[in-house]
Protein backbone atom coordinates (compact mmCIF):
# COMPACT_ATOMS: atom_id res chain seq x y z
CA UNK A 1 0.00 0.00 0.00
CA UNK A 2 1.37 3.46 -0.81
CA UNK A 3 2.41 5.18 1.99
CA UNK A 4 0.37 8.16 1.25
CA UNK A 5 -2.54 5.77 1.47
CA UNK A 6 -1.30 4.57 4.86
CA UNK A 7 -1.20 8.34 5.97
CA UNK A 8 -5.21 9.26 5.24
CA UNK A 9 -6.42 6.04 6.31
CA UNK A 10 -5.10 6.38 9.94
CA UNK A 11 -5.77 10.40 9.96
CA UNK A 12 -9.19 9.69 9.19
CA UNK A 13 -9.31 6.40 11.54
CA UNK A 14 -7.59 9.00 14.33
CA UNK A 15 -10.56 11.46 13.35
CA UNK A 16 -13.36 9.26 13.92
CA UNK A 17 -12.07 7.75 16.85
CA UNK A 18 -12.01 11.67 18.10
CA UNK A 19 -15.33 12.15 17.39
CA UNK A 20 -16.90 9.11 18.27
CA UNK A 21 -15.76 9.83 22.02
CA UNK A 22 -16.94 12.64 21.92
CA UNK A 23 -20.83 11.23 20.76
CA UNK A 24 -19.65 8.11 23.34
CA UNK A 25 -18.35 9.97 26.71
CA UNK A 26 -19.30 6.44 28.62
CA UNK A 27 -16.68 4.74 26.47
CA UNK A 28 -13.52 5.13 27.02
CA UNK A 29 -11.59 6.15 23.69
CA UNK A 30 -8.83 3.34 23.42
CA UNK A 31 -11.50 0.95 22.99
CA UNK A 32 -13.17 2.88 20.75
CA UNK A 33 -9.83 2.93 18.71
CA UNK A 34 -9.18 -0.54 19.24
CA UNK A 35 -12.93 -1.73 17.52
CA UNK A 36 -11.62 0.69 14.76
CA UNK A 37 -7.95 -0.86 14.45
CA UNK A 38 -10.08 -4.32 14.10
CA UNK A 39 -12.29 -3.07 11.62
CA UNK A 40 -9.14 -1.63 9.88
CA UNK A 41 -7.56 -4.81 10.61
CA UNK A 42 -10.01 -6.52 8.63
CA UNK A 43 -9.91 -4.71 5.77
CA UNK A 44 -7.26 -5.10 2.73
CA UNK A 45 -5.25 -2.30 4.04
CA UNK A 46 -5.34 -3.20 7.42
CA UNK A 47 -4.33 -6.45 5.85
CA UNK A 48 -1.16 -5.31 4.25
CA UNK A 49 0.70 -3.07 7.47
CA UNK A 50 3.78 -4.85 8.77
CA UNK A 51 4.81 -3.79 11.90
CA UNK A 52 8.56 -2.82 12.68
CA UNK A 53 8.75 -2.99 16.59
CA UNK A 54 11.81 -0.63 16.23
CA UNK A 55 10.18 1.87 14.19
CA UNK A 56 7.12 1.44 16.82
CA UNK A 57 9.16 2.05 19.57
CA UNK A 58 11.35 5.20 18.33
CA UNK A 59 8.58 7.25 16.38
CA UNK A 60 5.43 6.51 19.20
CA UNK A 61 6.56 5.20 22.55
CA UNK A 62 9.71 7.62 23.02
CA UNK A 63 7.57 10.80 22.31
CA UNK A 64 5.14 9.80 24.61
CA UNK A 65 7.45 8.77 27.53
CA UNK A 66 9.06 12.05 26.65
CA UNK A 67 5.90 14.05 27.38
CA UNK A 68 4.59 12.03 29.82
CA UNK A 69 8.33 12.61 31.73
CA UNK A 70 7.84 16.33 30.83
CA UNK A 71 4.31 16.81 32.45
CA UNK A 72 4.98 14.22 35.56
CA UNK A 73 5.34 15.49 38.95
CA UNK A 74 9.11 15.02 39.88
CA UNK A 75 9.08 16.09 43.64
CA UNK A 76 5.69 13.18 44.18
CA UNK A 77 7.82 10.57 42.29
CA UNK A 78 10.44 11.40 43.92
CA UNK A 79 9.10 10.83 47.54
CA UNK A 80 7.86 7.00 46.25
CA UNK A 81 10.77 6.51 44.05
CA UNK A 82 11.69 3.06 46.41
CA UNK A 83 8.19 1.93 45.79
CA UNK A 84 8.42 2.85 42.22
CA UNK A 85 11.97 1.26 41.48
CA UNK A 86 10.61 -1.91 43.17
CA UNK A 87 7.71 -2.02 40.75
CA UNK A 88 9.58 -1.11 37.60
CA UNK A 89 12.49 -3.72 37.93
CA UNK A 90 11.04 -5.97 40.88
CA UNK A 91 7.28 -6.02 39.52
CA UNK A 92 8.74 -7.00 36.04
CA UNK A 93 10.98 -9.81 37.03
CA UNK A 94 8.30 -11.07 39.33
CA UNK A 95 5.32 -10.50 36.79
CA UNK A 96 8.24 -12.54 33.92
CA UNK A 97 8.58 -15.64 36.20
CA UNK A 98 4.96 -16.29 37.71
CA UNK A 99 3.30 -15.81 34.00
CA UNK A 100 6.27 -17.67 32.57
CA UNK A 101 5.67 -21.13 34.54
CA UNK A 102 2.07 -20.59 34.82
CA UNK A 103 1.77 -20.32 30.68
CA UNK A 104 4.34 -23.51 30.98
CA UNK A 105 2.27 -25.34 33.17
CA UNK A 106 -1.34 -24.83 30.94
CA UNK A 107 1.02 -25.05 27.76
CA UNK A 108 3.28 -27.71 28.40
CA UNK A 109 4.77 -28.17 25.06
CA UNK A 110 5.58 -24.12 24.58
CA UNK A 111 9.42 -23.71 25.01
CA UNK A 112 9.83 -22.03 28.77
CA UNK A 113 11.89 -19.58 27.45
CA UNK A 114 8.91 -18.55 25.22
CA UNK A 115 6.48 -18.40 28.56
CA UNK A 116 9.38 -16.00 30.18
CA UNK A 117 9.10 -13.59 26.88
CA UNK A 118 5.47 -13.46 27.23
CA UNK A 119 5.69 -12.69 30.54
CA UNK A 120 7.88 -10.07 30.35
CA UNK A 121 5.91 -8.32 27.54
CA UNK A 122 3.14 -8.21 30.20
CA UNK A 123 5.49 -7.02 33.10
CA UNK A 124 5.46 -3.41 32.37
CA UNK A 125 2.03 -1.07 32.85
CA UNK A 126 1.46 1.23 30.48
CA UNK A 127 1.82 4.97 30.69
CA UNK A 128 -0.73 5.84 28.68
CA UNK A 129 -3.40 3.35 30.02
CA UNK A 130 -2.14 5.06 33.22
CA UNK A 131 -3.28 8.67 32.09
CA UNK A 132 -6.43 7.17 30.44
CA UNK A 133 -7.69 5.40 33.45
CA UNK A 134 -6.74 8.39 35.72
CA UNK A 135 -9.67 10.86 34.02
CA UNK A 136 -12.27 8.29 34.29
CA UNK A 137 -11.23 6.85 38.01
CA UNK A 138 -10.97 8.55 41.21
CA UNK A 139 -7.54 7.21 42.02
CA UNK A 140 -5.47 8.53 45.44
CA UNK A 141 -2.85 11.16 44.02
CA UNK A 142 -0.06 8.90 45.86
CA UNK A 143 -1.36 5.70 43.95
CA UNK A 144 -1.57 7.64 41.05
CA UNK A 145 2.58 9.35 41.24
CA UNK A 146 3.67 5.81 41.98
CA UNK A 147 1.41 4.62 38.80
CA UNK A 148 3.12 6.94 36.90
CA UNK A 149 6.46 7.01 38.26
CA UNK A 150 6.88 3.19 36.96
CA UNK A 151 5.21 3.26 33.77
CA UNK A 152 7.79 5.82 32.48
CA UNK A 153 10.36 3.35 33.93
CA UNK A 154 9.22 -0.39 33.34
CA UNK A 155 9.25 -0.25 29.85
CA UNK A 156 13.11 -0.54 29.93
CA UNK A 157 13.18 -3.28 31.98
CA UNK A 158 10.36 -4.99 30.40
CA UNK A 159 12.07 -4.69 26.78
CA UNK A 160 15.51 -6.30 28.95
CA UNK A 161 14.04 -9.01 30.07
CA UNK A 162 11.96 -9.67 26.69
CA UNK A 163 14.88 -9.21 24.76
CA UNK A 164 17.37 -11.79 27.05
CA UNK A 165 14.11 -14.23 26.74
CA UNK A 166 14.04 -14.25 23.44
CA UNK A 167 17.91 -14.56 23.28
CA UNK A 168 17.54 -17.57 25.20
CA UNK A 169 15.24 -19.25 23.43
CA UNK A 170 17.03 -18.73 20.07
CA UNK A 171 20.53 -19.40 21.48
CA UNK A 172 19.56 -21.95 24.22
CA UNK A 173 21.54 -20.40 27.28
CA UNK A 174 20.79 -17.87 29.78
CA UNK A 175 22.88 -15.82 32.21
CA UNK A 176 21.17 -13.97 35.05
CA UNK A 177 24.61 -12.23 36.06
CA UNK A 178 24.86 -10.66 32.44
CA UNK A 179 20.82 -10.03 32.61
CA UNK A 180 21.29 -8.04 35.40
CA UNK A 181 24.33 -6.15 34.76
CA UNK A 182 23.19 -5.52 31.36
CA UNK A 183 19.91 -3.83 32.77
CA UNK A 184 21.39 -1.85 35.36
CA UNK A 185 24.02 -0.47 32.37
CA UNK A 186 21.59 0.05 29.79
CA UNK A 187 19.46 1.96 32.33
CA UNK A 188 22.34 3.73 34.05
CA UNK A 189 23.33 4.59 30.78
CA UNK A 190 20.53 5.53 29.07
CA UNK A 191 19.61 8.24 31.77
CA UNK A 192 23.46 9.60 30.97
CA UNK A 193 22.33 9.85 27.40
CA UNK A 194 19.56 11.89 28.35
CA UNK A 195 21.24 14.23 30.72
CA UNK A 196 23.97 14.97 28.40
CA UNK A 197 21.17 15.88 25.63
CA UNK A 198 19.47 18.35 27.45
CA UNK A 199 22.70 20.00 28.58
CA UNK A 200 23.94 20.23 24.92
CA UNK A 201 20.06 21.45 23.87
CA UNK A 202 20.55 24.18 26.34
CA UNK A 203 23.71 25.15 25.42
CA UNK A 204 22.66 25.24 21.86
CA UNK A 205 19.71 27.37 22.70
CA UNK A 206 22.35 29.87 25.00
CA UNK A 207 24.17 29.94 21.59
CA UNK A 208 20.54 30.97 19.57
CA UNK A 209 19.80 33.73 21.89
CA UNK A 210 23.66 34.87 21.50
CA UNK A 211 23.24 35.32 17.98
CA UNK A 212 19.75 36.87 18.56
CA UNK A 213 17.96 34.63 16.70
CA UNK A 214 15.37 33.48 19.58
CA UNK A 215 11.96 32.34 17.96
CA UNK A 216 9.19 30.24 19.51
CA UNK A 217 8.28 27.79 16.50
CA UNK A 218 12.46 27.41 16.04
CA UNK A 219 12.62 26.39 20.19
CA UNK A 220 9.30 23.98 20.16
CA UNK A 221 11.01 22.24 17.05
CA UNK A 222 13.86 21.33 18.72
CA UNK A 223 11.85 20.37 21.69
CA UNK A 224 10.46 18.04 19.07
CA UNK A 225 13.21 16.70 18.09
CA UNK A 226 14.61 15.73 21.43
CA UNK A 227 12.82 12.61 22.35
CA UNK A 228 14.22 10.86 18.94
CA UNK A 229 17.30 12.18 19.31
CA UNK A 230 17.45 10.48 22.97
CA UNK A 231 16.29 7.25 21.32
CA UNK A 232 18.43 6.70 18.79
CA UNK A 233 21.94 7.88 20.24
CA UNK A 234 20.80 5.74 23.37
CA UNK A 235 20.56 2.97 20.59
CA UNK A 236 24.33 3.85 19.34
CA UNK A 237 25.87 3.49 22.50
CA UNK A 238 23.41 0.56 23.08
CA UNK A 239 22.05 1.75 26.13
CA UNK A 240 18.45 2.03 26.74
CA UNK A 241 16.54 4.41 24.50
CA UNK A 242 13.42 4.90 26.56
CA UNK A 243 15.22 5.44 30.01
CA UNK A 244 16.96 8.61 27.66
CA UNK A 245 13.99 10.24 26.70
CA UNK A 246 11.95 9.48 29.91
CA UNK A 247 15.11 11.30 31.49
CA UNK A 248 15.30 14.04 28.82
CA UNK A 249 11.52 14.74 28.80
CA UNK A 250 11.78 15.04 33.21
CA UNK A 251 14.96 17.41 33.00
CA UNK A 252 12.99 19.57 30.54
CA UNK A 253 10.02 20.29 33.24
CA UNK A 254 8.96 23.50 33.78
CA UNK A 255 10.37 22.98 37.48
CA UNK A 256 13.78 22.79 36.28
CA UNK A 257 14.41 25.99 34.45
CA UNK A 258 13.44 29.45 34.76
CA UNK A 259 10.09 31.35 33.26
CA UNK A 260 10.05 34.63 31.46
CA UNK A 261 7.28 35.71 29.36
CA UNK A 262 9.14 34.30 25.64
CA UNK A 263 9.51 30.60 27.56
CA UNK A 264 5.41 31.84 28.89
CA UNK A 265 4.62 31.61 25.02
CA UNK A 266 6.80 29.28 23.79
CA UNK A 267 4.76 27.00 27.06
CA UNK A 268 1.55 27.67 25.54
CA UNK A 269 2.57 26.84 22.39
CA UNK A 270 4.39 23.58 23.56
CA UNK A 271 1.07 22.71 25.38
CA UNK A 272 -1.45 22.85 22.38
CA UNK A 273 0.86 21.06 19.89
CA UNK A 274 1.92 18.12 22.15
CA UNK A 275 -1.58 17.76 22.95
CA UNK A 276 -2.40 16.95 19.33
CA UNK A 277 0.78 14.98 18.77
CA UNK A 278 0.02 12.59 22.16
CA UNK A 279 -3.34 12.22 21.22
CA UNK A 280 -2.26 11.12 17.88
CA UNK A 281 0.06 8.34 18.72
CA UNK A 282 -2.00 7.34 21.64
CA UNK A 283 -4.77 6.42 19.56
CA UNK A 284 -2.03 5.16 16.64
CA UNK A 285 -1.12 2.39 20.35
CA UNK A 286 -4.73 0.84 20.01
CA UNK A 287 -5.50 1.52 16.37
CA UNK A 288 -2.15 -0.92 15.77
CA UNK A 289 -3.50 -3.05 18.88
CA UNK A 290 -6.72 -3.73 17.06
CA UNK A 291 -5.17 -4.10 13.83
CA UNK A 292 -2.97 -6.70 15.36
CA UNK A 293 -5.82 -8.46 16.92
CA UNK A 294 -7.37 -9.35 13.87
CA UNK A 295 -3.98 -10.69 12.37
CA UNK A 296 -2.84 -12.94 15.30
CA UNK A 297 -6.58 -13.95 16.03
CA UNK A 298 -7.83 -16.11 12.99
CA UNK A 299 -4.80 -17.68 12.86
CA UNK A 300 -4.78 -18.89 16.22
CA UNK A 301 -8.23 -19.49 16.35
CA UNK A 302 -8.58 -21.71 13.71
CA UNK A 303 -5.17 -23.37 13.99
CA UNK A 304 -6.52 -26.58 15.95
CA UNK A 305 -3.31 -26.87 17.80
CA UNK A 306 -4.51 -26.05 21.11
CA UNK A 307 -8.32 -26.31 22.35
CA UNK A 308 -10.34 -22.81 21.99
CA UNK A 309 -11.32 -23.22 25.29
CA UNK A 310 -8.54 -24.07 26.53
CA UNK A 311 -6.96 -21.08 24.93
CA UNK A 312 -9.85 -18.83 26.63
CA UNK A 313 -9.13 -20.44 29.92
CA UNK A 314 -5.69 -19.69 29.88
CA UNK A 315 -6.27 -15.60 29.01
CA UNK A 316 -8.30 -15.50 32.25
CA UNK A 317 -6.19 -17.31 34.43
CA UNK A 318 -2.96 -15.39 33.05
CA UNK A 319 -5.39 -12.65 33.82
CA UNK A 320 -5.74 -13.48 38.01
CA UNK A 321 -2.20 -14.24 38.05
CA UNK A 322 -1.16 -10.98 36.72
CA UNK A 323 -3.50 -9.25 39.50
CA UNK A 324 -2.58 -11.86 42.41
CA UNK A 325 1.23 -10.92 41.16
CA UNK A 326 1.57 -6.91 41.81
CA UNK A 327 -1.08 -6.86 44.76
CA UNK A 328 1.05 -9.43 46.63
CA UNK A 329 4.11 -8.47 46.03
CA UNK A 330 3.16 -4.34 46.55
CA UNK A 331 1.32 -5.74 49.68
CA UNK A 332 4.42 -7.86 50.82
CA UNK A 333 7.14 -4.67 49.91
CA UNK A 334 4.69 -2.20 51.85
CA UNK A 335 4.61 -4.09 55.19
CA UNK A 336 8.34 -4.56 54.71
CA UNK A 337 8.74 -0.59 54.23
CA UNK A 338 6.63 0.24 56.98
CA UNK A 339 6.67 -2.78 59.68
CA UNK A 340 3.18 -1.11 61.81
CA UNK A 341 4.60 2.65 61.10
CA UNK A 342 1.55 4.23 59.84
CA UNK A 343 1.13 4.87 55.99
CA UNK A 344 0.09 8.17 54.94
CA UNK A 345 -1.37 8.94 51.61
C-alpha cells in the first residue's frame, strides 16, 4: 500500500475515533480505537501493514514517555521513588517468572523460554493506560505518582528481560549475572544519554539567543526533536533508549528551568501542539493493537493446535495471576517498608 494511502487512512481512523468519544463519553476512547484498528484490521489495508517494533518504539513510545516525563510530577515521584523502582524492575521480574511457569504449566509443550518472553511483555504497565484510566477513576494522588512514576520506567526493563528471553530461546543459554548487569548499564546509561542531551540542547539554545535569533516555532522544534534524538543515540551506545527520553523529557520540566514571558509563550505553544501529537500516537497504540488483533486472532483461532477453550481459559487465568502478582508483592514490599509505622497517603 502506498504510503500516502497509509497516511489518510489512519488520519481519518484517528478522526473518527475523536469524534466518536466525543458522541460516546461512557466509552472510554482506546476501545473505541481498538474496535476501529479491528475493523481496519479486517480490511485489505489493514491487511497489508507490517509492523517494525523498532520503528514502533522510536517514532510513538519515546515521544510519549518524553511528554509524559515532561508533564509528571518530579518532587511526588520522587518521595515514592523506592516503591516505584521496586515495581519497575522488581514487579517485572516477578510479573516474567509467575506468568512464565504458569503459561508452561497450561502449555506444556511451549518452550519455557517462550512463557518468560510473554511474561515479560506483560510485566510493564502502560503509561498511557495510566493517564487514560486516571480521568475516568478517582484514584489517590499517591497511587496515582507511583502509577506513573513506573510506567515511564518499566518499559526498559520490560524490553531487557523480553529481549534476554528471546535470546535464550534462540541461542539456548541464559545468564542472570549478564541479565542483570546488562539492565542496570543500559538503564544507568541511558539516563546519561539523556542528561547529556538536554545539557547540549541548552547550550545550543544559549548559543541561539547569543546570535539573537530566539523564535518560539524554532525552540518547540527542537523540543520536538529531542525525544528521537534520545532514542536513537541511546541505541548507538546501546544503552536504553526509553530510560533517555523518559530522562530528557523530566529534565525539561517547567520545574527545572526558569520562566520569562518568551519561555510563557513558547509554554503555551508547547502545550497545544503536544496535545495533538500525544493524542495522535495514543490512539495510533490501540488503532495498531486492534489491527494486530485481527492478524494474530484467525490464525490462532482456527489453527486446531490447542483447544479454543482451553486457549480462553488460559487468558483469564494469566489474567488473576497478573493481578494476584503486583497486589502481593506491593502488599508484601509495603509491610516490609513500613513494619506497623503508619502509611500516609
Amino acid at each position: 500500500m502506498e504510503f500516502a494511502e497509509l497516511v489518510i487512512v489512519f488520519a481519518v481512523t484517528i478522526t473518527l475515533s475523536n469524534i466518536a468519544s466525543r458522541i460516546l463519553p461512557m466509552i472510554p476512547a482506546p476501545l473505541i480505537q481498538i474496535f476501529l484498528g479491528i475493523i481496519l484490521g479486517l480490511t485489505e489495508w489493514g491487511q497489508s501493514i507490517n509492523f517494525e517494533p523498532e520503528l514502533f518504539l522510536v517514532m510513538i513510545i519515546a515521544p510519549l514517555l518524553f511528554r509524559e516525563g515532561e508533564k509528571a510530577d518530579v518532587s511526588s515521584i520522587l518521595k515514592d521513588f523506592d516503591t516505584i523502582l521496586f515495581l519497575a524492575f522488581g514487579g517485572v521480574i516477578l510479573t516474567l517468572v509467575g506468568v512464565g511457569f504458569t503459561l508452561s504449566f497450561l502449555l506444556p509443550s511451549v518452550p519455557l523460554a517462550a512463557c518468560f518472553a510473554f511474561g515479560a511483555a506483560l510485566g510493564p504497565t502502560d503509561a498511557v493506560a495510566v493517564s487514560s484510566l486516571s480521568g475516568r477513576v478517582n484514584i489517590p494522588n499517591k497511587a496515582m505518582h507511583i502509577l506513573e512514576g513506573e510506567g515511564l520506567l518499566n518499559d526498559a526493563s520490560g524490553v531487557t528481560a523480553f529481549q534476554f528471553a528471546l535470546a535464550a530461546l534462540i541461542t539456548g543459554s541464559f545468564s542472570a549475572v549478564n541479565a542483570g548487569f546488562t539492565l542496570v548499564f543500559s538503564s544507568i546509561g541511558g539516563a546519561v544519554v539523556g542528561f547529556l542531551l538536554v545539557w547540549v540542547k541548552r547550550k545550543v539554545i544559549n548559543l541561539i539567543e547569543k546570535a539573537s535569533a530566539r523564535d518560539v516555532t524554532g525552540y518547540l522544534l527542537i523540543e520536538l526533536l529531542l525525544p528521537f534524538l534520545a532514542y536513537v543515540l541511546s541505541e548507538v551506545f546501546d544503552v536504553s533508549g526509553i530510560i533517555a527520553a523518559v530522562v530528557a523529557g523530566v529534565l525539561q520540566a517547567s520545574g527545572f528551568r526558569k520562566i520569562s514571558v518568551f519561555d510563557a509563550e513558547l509554554s503555551s505553544l508547547s502545550d497545544s501542539t503536544w496535545t495533538t501529537i500525544t493524542f495522535t500516537l495514543n490512539a495510533l497504540v490501540f488503532i495498531f493493537l486492534g489491527i494486530e488483533l485481527t492478524q494474530v486472532f484467525s490464525p490462532v483461532w482456527g489453527d486446531g493446535l490447542y483447544s479454543n477453550w482451553l486457549l480462553l481459559i488460559t487468558i483469564l487465568l494469566i489474567s488473576m495471576i497478573l493481578f494476584m502478582i503486583r497486589f502481593v508483592s506491593i502488599s508484601l514490599f509495603y509491610l516490609f517498608k513500613y513494619k506497623g509505622k503508619e502509611f500516609k497517603e
